[in-house]
C-alpha atoms as a PDB file:
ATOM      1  CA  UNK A   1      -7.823 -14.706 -14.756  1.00  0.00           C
ATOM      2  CA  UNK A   2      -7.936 -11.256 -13.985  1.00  0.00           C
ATOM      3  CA  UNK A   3      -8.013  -9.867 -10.413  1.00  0.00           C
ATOM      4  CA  UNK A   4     -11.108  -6.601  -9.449  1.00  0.00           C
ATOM      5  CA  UNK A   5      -8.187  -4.707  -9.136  1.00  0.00           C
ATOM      6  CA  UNK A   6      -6.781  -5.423 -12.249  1.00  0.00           C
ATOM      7  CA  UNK A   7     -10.540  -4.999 -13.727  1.00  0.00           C
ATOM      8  CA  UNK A   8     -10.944  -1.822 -12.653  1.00  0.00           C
ATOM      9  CA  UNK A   9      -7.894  -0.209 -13.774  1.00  0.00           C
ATOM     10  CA  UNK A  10      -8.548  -1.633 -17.293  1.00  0.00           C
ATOM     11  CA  UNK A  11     -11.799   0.249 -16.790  1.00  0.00           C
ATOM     12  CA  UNK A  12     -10.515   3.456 -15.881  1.00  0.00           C
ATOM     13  CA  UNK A  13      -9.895   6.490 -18.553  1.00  0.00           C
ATOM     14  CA  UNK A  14      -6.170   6.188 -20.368  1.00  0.00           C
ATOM     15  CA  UNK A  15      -4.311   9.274 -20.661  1.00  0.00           C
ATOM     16  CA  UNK A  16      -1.459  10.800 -22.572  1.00  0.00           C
ATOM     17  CA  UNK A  17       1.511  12.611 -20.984  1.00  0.00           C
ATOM     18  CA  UNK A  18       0.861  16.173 -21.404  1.00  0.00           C
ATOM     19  CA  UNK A  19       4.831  16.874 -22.429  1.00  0.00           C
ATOM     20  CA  UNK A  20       5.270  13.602 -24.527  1.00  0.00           C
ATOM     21  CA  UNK A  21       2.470  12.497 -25.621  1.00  0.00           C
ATOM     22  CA  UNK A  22       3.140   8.749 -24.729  1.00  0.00           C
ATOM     23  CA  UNK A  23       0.233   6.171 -22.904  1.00  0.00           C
ATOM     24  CA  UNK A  24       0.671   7.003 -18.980  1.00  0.00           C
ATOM     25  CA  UNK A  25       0.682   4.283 -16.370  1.00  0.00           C
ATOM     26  CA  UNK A  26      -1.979   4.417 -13.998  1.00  0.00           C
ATOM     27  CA  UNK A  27      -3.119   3.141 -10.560  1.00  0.00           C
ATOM     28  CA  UNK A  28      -4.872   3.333  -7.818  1.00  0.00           C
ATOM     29  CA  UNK A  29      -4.033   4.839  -4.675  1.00  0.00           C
ATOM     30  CA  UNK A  30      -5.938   6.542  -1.396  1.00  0.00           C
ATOM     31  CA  UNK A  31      -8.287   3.567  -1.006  1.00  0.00           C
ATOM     32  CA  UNK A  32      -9.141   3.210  -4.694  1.00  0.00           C
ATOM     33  CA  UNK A  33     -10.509   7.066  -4.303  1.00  0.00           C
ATOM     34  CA  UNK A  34      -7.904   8.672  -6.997  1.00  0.00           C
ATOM     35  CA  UNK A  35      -6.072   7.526 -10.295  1.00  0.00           C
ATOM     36  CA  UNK A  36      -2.390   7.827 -10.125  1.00  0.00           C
ATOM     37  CA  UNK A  37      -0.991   8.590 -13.794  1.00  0.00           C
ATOM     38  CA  UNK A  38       2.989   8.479 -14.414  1.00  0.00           C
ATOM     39  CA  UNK A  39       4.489   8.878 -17.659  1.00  0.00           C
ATOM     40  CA  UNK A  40       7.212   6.245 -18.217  1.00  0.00           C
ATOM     41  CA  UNK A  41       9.404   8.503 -20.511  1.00  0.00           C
ATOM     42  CA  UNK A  42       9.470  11.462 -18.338  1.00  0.00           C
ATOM     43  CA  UNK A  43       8.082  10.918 -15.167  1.00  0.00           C
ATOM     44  CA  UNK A  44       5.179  13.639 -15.468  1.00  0.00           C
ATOM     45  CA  UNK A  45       2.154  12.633 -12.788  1.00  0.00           C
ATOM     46  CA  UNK A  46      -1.102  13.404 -12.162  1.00  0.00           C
ATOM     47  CA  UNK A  47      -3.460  12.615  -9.768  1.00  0.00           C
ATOM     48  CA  UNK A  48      -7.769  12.147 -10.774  1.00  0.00           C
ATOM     49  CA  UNK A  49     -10.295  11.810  -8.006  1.00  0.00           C
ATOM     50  CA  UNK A  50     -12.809   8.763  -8.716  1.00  0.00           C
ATOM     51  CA  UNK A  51     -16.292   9.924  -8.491  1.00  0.00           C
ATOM     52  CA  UNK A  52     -18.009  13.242  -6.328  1.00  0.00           C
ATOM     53  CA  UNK A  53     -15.868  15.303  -4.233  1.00  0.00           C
ATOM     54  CA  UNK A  54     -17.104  14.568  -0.445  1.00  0.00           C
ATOM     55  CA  UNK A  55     -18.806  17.988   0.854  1.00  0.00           C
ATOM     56  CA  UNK A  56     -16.551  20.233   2.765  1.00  0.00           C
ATOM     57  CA  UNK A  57     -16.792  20.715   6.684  1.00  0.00           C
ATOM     58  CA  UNK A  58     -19.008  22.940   7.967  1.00  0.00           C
ATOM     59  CA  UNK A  59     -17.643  25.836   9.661  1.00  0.00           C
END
């Protein structure tokens, strides 16, 4: 039995190391507001925001 967290991250987009070209591992982080990717051959990351971009303050 899979847990929501486990759910969603089966849900969210795969992605390929820019450099190698391997299947990244991902997670969540910030509150479940970004996608974490790490490449497990050569430690590449990058970091997706889940959903809108919250408005900016007023100044």
């Amino acid at each position: 039995m899979t847990t929501p967290l486990n759910q969603s991250l089966t849900e969210l987009p795969d992605r390929l190391c820019t450099w190698c070209q391997v299947p990244m591992k991902k997670r969540l982080v910030g509150g479940q507001q970004f996608v974490h990717y790490t490449c497990p051959k050569c430690v590449f990351q990058h970091t997706t925001r889940l959903g809108p971009k919250p408005p900016s303050p007023a100044h």
